[in-house]
Protein backbone atom coordinates (compact mmCIF):
# COMPACT_ATOMS: atom_id res chain seq x y z
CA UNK A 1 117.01 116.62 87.33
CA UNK A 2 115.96 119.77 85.68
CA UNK A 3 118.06 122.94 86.26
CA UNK A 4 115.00 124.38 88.12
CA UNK A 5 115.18 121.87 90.85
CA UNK A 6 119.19 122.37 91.09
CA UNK A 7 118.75 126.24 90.99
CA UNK A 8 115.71 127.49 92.79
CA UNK A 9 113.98 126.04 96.54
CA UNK A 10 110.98 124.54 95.97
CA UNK A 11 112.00 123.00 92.30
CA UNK A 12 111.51 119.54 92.76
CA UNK A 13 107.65 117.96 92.16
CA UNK A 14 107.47 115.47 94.33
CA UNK A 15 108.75 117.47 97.29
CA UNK A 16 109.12 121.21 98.52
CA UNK A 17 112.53 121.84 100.04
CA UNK A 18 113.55 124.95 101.49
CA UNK A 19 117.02 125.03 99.51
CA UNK A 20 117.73 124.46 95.77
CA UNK A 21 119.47 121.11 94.72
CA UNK A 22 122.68 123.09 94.48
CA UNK A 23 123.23 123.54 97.99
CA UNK A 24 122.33 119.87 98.66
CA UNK A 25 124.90 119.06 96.01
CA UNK A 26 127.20 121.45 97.53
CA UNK A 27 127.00 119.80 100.50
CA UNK A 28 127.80 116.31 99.05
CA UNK A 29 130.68 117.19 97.67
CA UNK A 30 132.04 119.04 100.55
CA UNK A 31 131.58 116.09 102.69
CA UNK A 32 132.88 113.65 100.22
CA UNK A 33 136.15 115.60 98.61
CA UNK A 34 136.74 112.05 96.81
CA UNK A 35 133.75 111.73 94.61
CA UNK A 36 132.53 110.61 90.88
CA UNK A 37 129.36 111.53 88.92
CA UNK A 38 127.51 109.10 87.17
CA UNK A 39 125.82 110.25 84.25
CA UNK A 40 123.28 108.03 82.70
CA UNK A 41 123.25 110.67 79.83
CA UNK A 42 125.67 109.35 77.02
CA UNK A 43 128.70 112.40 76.96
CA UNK A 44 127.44 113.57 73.31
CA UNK A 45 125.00 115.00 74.69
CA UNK A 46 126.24 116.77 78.17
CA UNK A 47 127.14 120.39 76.42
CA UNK A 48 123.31 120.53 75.49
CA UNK A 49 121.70 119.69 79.07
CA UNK A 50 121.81 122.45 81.20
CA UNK A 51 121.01 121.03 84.39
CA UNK A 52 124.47 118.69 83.17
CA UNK A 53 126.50 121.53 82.92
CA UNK A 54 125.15 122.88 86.65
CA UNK A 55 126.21 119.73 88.32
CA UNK A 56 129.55 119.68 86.43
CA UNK A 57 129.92 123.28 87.50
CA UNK A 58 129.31 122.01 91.27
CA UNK A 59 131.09 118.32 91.36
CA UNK A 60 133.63 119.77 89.00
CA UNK A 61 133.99 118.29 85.25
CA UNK A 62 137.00 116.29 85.87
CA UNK A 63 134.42 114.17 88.32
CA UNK A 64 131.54 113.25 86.20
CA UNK A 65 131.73 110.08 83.90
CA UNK A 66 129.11 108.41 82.25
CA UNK A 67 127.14 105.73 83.24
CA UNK A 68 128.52 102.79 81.35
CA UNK A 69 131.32 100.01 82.44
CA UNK A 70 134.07 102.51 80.78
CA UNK A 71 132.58 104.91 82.56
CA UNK A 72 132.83 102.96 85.80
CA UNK A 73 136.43 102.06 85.37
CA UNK A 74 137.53 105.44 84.59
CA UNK A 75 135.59 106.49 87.74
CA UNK A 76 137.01 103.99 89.64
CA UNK A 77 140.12 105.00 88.76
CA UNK A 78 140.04 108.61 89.22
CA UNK A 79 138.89 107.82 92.94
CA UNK A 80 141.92 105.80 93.14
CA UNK A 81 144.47 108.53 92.81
């Protein structure tokens, strides 16, 4: 996802939609308070991406992991709590 689809309506290429991905994200996470983040982007690289540090700005940082089995456990586990 590139930070122009999250941050302006219309962004995406495939598909013009009246509202940015963030409020679609918004939404998301306001229906589902209990929530992870898979990212198939390996961590190292999440402080360079900015459409990364959007979505961790929306599903909150503590909520994204990445997409590996580790990943997946610790995911699993935060949901747990």
């Amino acid at each position: 996802m590139s930070p122009y689809e999250i941050t302006y309506p219309g962004g995406s290429v495939e598909h013009w939609n009246e509202e940015p991905g963030a409020v679609w994200l918004q939404r998301f996470v306001d229906i589902y308070p209990h929530m992870a983040w898979l990212n198939p982007t390996h961590p190292s690289g999440w402080e360079y991406s900015g459409s990364t540090d959007l979505i961790r700005q929306i599903v909150g940082g503590h909520r994204m992991f990445p997409l590996t089995v580790k990943g997946v456990e610790e995911a699993t586990k935060e949901l747990g709590r």
